[in-house]
PDB file of N, CA and C in Angstrom:
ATOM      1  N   UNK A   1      60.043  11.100 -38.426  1.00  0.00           N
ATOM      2  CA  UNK A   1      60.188  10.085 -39.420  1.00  0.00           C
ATOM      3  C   UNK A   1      59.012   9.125 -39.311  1.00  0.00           C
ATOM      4  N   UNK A   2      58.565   8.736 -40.329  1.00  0.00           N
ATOM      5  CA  UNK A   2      57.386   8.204 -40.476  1.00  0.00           C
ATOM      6  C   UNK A   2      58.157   6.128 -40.321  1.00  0.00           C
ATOM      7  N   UNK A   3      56.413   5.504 -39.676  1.00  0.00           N
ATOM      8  CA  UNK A   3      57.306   4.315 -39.601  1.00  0.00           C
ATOM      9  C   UNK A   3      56.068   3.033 -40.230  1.00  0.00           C
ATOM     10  N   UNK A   4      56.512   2.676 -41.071  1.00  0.00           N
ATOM     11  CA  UNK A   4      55.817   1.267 -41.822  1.00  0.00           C
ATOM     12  C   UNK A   4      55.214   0.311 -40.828  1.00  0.00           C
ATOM     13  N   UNK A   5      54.239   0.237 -40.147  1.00  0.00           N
ATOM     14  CA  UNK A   5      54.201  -0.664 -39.183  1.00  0.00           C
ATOM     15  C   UNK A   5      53.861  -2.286 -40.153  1.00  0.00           C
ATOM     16  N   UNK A   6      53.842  -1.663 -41.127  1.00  0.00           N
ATOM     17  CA  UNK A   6      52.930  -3.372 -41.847  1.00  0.00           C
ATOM     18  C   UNK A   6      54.806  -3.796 -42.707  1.00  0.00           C
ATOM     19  N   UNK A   7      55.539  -2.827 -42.880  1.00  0.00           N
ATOM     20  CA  UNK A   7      56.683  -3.798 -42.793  1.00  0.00           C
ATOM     21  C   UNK A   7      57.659  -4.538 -42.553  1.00  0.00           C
ATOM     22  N   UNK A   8      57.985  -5.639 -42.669  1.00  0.00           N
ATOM     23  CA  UNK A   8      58.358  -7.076 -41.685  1.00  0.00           C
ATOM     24  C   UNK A   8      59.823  -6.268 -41.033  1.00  0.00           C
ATOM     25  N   UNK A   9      59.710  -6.604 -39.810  1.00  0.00           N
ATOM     26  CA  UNK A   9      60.767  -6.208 -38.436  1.00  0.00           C
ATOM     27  C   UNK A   9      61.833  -6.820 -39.172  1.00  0.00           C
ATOM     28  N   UNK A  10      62.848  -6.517 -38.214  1.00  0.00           N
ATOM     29  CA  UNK A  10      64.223  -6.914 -38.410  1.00  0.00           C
ATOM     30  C   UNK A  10      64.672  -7.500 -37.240  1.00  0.00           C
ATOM     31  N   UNK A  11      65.493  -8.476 -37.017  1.00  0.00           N
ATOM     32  CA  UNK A  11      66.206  -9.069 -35.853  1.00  0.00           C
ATOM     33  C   UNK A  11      66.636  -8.297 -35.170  1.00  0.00           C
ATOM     34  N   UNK A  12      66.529  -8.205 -33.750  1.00  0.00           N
ATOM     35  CA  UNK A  12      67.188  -6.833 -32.579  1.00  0.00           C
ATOM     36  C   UNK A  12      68.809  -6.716 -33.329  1.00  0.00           C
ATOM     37  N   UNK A  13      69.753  -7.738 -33.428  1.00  0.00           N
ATOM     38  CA  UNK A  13      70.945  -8.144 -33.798  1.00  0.00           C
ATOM     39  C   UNK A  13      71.305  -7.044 -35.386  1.00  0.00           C
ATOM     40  N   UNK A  14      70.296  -7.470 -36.606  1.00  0.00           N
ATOM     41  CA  UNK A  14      70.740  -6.583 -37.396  1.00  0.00           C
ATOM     42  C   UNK A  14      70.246  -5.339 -37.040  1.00  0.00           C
ATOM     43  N   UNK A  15      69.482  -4.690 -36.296  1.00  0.00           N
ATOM     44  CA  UNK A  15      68.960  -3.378 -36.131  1.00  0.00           C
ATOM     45  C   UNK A  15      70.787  -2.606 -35.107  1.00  0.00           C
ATOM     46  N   UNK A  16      71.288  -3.516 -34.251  1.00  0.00           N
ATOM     47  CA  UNK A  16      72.333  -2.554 -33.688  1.00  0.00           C
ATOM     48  C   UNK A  16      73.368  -2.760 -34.670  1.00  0.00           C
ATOM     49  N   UNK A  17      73.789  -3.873 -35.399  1.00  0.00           N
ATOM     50  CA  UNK A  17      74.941  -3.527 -36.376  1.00  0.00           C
ATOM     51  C   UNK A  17      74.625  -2.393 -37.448  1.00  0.00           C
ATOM     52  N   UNK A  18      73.579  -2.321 -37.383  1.00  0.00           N
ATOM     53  CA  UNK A  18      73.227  -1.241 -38.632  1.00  0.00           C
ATOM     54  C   UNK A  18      73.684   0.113 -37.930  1.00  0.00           C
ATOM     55  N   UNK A  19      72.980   0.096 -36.233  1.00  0.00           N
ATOM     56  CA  UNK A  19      72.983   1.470 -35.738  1.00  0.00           C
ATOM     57  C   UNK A  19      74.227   1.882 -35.546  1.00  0.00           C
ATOM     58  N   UNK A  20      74.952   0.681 -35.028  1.00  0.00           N
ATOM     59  CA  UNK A  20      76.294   1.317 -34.551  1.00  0.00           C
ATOM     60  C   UNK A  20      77.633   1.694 -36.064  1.00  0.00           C
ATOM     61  N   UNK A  21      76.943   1.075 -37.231  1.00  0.00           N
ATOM     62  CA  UNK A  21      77.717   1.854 -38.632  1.00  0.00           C
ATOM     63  C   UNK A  21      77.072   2.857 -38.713  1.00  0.00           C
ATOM     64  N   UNK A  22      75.912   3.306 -38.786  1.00  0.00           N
ATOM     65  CA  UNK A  22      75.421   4.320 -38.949  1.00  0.00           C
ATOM     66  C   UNK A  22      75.609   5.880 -38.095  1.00  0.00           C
ATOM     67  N   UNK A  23      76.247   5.392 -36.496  1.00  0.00           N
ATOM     68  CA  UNK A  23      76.987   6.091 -35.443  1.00  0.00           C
ATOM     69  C   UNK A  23      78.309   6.362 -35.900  1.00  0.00           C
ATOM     70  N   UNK A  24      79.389   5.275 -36.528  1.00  0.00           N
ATOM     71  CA  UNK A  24      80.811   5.321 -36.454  1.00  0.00           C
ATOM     72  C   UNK A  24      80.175   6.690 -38.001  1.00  0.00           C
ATOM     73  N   UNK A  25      79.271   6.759 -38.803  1.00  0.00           N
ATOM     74  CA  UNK A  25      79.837   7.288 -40.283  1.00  0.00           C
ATOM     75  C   UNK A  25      79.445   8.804 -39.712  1.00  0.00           C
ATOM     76  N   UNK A  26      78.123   8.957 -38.583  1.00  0.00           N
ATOM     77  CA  UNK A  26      77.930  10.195 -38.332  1.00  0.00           C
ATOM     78  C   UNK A  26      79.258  10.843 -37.806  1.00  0.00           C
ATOM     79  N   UNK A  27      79.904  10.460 -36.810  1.00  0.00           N
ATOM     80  CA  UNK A  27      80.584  10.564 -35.932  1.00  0.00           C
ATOM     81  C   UNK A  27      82.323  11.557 -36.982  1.00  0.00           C
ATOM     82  N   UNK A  28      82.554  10.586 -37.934  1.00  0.00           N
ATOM     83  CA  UNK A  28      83.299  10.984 -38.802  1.00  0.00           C
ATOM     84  C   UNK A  28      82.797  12.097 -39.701  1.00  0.00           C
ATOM     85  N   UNK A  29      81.313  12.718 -39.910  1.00  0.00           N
ATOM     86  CA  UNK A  29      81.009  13.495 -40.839  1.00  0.00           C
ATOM     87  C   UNK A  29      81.274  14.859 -39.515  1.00  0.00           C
ATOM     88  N   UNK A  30      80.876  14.560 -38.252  1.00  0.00           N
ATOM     89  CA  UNK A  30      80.772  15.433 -37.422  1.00  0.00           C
ATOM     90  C   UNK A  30      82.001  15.767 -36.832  1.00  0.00           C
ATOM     91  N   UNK A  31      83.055  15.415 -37.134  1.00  0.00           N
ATOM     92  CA  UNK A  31      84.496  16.286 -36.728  1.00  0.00           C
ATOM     93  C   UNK A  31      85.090  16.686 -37.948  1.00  0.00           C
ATOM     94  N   UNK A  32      84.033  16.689 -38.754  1.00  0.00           N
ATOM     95  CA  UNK A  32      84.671  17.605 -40.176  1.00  0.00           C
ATOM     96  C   UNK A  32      83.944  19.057 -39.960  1.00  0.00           C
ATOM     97  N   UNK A  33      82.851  18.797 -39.172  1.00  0.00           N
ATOM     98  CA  UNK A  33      82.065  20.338 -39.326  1.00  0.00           C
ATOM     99  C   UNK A  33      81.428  20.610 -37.832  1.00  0.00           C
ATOM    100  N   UNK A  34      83.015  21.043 -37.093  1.00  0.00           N
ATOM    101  CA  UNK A  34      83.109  21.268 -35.854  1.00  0.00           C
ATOM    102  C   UNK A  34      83.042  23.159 -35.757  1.00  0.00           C
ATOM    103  N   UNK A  35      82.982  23.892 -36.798  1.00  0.00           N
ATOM    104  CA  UNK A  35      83.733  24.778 -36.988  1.00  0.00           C
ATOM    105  C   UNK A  35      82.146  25.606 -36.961  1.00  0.00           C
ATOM    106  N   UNK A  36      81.903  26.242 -35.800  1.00  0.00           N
ATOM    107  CA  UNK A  36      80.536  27.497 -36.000  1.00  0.00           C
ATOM    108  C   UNK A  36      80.895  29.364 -36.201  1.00  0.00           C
ATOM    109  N   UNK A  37      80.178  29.531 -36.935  1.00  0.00           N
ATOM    110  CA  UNK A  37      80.237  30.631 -37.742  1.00  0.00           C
ATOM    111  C   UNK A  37      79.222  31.912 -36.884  1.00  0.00           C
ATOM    112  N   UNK A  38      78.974  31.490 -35.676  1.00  0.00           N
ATOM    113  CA  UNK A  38      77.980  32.234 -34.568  1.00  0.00           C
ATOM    114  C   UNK A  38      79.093  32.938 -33.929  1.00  0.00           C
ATOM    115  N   UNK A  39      78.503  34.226 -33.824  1.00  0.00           N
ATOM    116  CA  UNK A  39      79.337  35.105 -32.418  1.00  0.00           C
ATOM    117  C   UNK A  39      78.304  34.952 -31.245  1.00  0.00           C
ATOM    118  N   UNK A  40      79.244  34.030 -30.130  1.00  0.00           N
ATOM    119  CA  UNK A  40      78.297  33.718 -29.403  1.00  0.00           C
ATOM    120  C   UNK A  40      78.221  35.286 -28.195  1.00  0.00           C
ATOM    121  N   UNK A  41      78.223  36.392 -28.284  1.00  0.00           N
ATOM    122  CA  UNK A  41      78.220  37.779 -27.476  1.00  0.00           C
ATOM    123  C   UNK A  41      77.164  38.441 -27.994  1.00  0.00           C
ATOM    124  N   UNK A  42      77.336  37.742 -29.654  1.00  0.00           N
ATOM    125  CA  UNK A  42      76.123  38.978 -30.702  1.00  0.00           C
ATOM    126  C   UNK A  42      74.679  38.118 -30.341  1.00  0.00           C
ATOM    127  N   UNK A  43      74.780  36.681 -30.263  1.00  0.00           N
ATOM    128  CA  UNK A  43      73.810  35.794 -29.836  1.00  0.00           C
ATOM    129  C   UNK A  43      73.241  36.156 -28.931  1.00  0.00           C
ATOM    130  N   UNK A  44      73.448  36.554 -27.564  1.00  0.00           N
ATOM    131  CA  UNK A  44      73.037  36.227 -26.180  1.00  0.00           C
ATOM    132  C   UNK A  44      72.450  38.025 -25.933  1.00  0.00           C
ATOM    133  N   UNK A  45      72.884  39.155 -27.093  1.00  0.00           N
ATOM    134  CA  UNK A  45      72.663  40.634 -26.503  1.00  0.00           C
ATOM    135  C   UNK A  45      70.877  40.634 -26.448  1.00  0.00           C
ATOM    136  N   UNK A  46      69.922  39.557 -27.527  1.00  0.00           N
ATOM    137  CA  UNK A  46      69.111  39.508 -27.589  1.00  0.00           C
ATOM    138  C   UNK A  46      68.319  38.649 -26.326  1.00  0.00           C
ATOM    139  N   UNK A  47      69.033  38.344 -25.807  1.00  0.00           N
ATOM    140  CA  UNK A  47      68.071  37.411 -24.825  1.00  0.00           C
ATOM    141  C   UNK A  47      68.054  38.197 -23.502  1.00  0.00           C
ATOM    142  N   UNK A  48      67.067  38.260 -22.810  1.00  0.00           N
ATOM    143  CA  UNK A  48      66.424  38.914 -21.689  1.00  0.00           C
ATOM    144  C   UNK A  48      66.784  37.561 -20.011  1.00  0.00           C
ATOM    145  N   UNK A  49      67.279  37.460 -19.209  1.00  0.00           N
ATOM    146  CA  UNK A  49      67.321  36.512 -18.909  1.00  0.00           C
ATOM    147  C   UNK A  49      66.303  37.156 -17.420  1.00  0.00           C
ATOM    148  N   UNK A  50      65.974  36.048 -16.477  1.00  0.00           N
ATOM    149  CA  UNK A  50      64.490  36.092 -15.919  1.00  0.00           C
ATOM    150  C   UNK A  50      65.388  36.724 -14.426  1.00  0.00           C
ATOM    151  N   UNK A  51      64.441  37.869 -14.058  1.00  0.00           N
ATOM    152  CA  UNK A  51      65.180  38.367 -12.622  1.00  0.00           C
ATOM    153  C   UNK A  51      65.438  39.424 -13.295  1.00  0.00           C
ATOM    154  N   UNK A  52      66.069  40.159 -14.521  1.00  0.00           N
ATOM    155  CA  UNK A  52      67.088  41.350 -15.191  1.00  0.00           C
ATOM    156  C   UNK A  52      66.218  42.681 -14.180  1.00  0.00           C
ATOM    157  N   UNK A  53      66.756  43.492 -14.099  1.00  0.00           N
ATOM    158  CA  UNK A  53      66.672  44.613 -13.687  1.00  0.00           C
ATOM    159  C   UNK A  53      65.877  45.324 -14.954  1.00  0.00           C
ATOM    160  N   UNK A  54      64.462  45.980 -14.641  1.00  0.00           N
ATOM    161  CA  UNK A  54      63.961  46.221 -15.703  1.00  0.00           C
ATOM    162  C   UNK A  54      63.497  47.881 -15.341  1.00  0.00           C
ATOM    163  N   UNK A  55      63.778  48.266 -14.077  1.00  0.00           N
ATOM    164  CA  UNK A  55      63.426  49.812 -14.015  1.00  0.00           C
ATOM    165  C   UNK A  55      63.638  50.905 -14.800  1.00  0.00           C
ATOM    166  N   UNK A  56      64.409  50.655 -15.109  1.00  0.00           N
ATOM    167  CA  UNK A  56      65.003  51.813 -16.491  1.00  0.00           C
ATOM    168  C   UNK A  56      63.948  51.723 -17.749  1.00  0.00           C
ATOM    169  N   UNK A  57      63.747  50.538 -18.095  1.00  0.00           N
ATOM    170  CA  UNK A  57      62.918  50.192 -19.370  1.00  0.00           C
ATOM    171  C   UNK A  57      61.552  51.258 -19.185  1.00  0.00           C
ATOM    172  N   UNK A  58      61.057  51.814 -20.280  1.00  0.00           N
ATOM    173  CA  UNK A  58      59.854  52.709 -20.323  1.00  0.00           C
ATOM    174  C   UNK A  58      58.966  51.680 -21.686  1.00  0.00           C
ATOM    175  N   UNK A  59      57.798  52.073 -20.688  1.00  0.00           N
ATOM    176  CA  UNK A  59      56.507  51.254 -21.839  1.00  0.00           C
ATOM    177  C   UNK A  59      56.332  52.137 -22.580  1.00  0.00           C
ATOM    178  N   UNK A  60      56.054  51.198 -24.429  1.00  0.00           N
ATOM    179  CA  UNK A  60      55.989  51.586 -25.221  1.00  0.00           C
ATOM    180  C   UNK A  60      54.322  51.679 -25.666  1.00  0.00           C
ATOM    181  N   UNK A  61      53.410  51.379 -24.811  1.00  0.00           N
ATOM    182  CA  UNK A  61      51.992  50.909 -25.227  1.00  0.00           C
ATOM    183  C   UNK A  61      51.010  52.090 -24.792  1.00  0.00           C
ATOM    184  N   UNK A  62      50.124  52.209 -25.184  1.00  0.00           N
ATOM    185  CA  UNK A  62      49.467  52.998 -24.734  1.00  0.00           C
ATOM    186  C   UNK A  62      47.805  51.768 -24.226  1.00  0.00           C
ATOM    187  N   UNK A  63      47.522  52.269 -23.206  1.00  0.00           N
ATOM    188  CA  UNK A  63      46.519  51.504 -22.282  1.00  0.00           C
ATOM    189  C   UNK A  63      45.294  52.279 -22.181  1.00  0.00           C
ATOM    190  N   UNK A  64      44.027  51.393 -22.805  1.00  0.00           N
ATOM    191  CA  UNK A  64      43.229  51.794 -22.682  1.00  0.00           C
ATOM    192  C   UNK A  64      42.232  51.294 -21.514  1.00  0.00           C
ATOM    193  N   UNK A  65      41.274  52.265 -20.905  1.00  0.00           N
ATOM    194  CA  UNK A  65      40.179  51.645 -19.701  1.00  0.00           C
ATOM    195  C   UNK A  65      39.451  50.580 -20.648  1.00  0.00           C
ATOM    196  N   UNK A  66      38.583  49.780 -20.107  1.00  0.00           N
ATOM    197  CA  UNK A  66      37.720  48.666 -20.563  1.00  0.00           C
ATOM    198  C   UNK A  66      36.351  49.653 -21.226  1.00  0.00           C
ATOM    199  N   UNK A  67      35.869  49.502 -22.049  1.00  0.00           N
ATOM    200  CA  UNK A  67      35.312  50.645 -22.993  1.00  0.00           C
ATOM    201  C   UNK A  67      33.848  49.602 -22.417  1.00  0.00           C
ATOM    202  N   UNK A  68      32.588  50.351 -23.253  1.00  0.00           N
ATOM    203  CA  UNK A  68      31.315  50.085 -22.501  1.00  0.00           C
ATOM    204  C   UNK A  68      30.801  48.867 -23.151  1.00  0.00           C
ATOM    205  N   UNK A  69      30.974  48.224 -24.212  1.00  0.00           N
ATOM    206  CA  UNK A  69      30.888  46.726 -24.869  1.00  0.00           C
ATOM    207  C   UNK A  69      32.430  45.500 -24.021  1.00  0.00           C
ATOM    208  N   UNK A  70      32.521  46.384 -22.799  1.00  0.00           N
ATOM    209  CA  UNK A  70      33.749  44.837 -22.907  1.00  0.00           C
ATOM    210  C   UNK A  70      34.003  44.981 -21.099  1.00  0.00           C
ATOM    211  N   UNK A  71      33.880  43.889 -20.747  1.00  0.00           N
ATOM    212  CA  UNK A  71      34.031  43.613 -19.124  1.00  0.00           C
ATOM    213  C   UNK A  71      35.764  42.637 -18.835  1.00  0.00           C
ATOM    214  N   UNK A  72      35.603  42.599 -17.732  1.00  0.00           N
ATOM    215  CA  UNK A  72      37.135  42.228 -17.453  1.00  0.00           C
ATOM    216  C   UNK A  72      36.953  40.846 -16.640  1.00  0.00           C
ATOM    217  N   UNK A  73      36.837  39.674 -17.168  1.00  0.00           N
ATOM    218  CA  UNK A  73      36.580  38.250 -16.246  1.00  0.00           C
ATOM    219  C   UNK A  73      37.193  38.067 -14.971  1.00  0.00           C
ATOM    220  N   UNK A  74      36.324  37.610 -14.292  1.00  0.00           N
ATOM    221  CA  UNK A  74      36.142  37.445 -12.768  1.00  0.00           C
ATOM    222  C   UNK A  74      37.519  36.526 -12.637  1.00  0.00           C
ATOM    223  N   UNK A  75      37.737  35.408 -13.528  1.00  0.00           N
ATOM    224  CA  UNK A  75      38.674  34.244 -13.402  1.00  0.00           C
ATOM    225  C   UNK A  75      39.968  34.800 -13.960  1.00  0.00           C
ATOM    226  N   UNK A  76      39.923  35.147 -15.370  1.00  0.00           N
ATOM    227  CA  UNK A  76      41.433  34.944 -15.962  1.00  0.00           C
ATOM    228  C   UNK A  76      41.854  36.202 -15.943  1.00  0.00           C
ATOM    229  N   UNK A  77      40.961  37.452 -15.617  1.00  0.00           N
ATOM    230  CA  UNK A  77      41.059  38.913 -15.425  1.00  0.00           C
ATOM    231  C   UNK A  77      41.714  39.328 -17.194  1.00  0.00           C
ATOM    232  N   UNK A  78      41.121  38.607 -18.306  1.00  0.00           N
ATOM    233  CA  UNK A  78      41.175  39.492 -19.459  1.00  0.00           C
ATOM    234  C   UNK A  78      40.106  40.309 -19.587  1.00  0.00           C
ATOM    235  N   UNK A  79      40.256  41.412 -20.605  1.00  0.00           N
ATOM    236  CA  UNK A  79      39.118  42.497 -21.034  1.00  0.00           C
ATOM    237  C   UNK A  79      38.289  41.598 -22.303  1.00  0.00           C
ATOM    238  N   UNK A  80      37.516  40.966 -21.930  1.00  0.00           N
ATOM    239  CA  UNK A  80      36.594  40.504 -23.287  1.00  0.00           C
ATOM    240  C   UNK A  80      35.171  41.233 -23.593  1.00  0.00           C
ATOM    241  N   UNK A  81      35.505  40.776 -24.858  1.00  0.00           N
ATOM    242  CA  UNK A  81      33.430  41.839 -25.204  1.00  0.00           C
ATOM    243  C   UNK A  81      32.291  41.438 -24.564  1.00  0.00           C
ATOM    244  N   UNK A  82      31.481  41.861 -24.302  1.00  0.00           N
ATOM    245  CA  UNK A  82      30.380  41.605 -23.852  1.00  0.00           C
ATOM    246  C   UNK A  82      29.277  40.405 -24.341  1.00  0.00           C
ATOM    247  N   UNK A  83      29.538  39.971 -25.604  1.00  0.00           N
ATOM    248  CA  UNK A  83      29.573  38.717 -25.956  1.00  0.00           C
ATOM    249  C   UNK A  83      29.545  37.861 -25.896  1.00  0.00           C
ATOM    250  N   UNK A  84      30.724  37.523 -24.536  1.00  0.00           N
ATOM    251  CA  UNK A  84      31.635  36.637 -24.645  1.00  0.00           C
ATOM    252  C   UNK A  84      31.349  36.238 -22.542  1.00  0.00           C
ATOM    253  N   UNK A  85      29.842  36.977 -22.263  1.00  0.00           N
ATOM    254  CA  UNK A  85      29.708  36.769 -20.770  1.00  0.00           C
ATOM    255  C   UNK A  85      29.068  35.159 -20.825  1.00  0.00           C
ATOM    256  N   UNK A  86      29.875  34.014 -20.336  1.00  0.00           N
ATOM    257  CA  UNK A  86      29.174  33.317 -19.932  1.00  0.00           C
ATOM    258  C   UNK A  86      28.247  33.187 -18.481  1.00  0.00           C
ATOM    259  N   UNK A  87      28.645  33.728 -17.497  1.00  0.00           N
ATOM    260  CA  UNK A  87      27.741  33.897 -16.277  1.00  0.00           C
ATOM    261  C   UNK A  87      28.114  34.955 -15.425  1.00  0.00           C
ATOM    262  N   UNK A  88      27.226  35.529 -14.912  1.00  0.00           N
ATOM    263  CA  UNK A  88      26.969  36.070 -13.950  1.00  0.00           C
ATOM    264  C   UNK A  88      26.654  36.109 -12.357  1.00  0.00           C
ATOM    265  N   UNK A  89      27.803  36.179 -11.404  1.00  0.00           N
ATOM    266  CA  UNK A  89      27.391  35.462 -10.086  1.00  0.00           C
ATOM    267  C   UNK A  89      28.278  36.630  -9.436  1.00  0.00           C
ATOM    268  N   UNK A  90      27.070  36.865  -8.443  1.00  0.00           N
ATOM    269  CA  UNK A  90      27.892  37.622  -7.335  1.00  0.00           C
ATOM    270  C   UNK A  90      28.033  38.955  -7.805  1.00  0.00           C
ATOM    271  N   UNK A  91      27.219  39.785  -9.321  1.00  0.00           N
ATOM    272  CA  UNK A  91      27.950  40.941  -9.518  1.00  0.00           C
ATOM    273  C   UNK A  91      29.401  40.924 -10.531  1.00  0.00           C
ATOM    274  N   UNK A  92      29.604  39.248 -10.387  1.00  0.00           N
ATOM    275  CA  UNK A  92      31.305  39.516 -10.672  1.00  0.00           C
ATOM    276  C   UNK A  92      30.475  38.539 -12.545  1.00  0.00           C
ATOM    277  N   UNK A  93      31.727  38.567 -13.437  1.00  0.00           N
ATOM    278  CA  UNK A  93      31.134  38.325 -14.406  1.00  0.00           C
ATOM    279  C   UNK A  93      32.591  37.498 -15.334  1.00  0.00           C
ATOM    280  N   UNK A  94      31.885  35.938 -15.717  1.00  0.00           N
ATOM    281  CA  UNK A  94      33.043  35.415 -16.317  1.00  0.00           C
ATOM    282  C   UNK A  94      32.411  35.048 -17.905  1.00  0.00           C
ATOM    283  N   UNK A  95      33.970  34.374 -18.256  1.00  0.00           N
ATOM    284  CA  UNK A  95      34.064  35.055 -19.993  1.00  0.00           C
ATOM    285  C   UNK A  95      33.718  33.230 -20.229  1.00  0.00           C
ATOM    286  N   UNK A  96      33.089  32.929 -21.620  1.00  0.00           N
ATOM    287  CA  UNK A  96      32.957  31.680 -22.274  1.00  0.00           C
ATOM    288  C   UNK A  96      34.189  30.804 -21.938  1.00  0.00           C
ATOM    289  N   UNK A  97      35.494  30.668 -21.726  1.00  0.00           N
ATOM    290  CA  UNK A  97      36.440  30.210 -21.820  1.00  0.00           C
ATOM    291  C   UNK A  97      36.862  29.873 -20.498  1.00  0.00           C
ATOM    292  N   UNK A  98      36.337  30.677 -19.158  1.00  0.00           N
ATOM    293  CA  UNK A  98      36.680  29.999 -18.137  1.00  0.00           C
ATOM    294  C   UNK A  98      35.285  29.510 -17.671  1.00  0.00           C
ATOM    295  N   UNK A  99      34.460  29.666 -18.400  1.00  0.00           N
ATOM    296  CA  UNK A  99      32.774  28.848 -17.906  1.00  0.00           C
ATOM    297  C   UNK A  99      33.080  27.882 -18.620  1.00  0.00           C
ATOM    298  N   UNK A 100      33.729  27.272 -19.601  1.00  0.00           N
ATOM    299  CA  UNK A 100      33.797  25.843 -20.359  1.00  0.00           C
ATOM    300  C   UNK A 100      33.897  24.575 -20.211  1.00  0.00           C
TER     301      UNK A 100
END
């Protein structure tokens, strides 16, 4: 919500009588529409939770070696193009993004 700073404040006093009508009318709209229409079993079949047992699962990707335009950074260990070498030290070779 966007906020007017150039228009004139209000007394702390009327700002909580306002808030606390504005609490009692939510409060009454919100035990009219207590009622959710979610199956919470059909919800949760999609979520993966962290630790799951994943041995069974088979990769769907096929993996390619680093082809002859593209090296693998010394720092963040992605495959970037050759392009994209900001330095060279040691043999080992990093990408624009961790030389930055």
């Amino acid at each position: 919500m966007a906020t007017d700073y150039d228009a004139p404040r209000k007394p702390d006093e009327e700002t909580s009588e306002e808030s606390i009508e504005e609490l009692k009318s939510h409060r009454r709209t919100d035990k009219q529409s207590s009622v959710v229409d979610e199956d919470e079993a059909e919800a949760a079949e999609g979520f993966e939770l962290p630790g799951a047992d994943l041995s069974g699962e088979e990769l769907l990707v096929r993996v390619l070696p680093a082809q002859q335009d593209e090296f693998t950074c010394a720092s963040c260990f992605l495959v970037r193009h050759r392009s994209q070498v900001a330095k060279e030290k040691d043999g080992l070779l990093y990408c624009t993004d961790c030389e930055g």
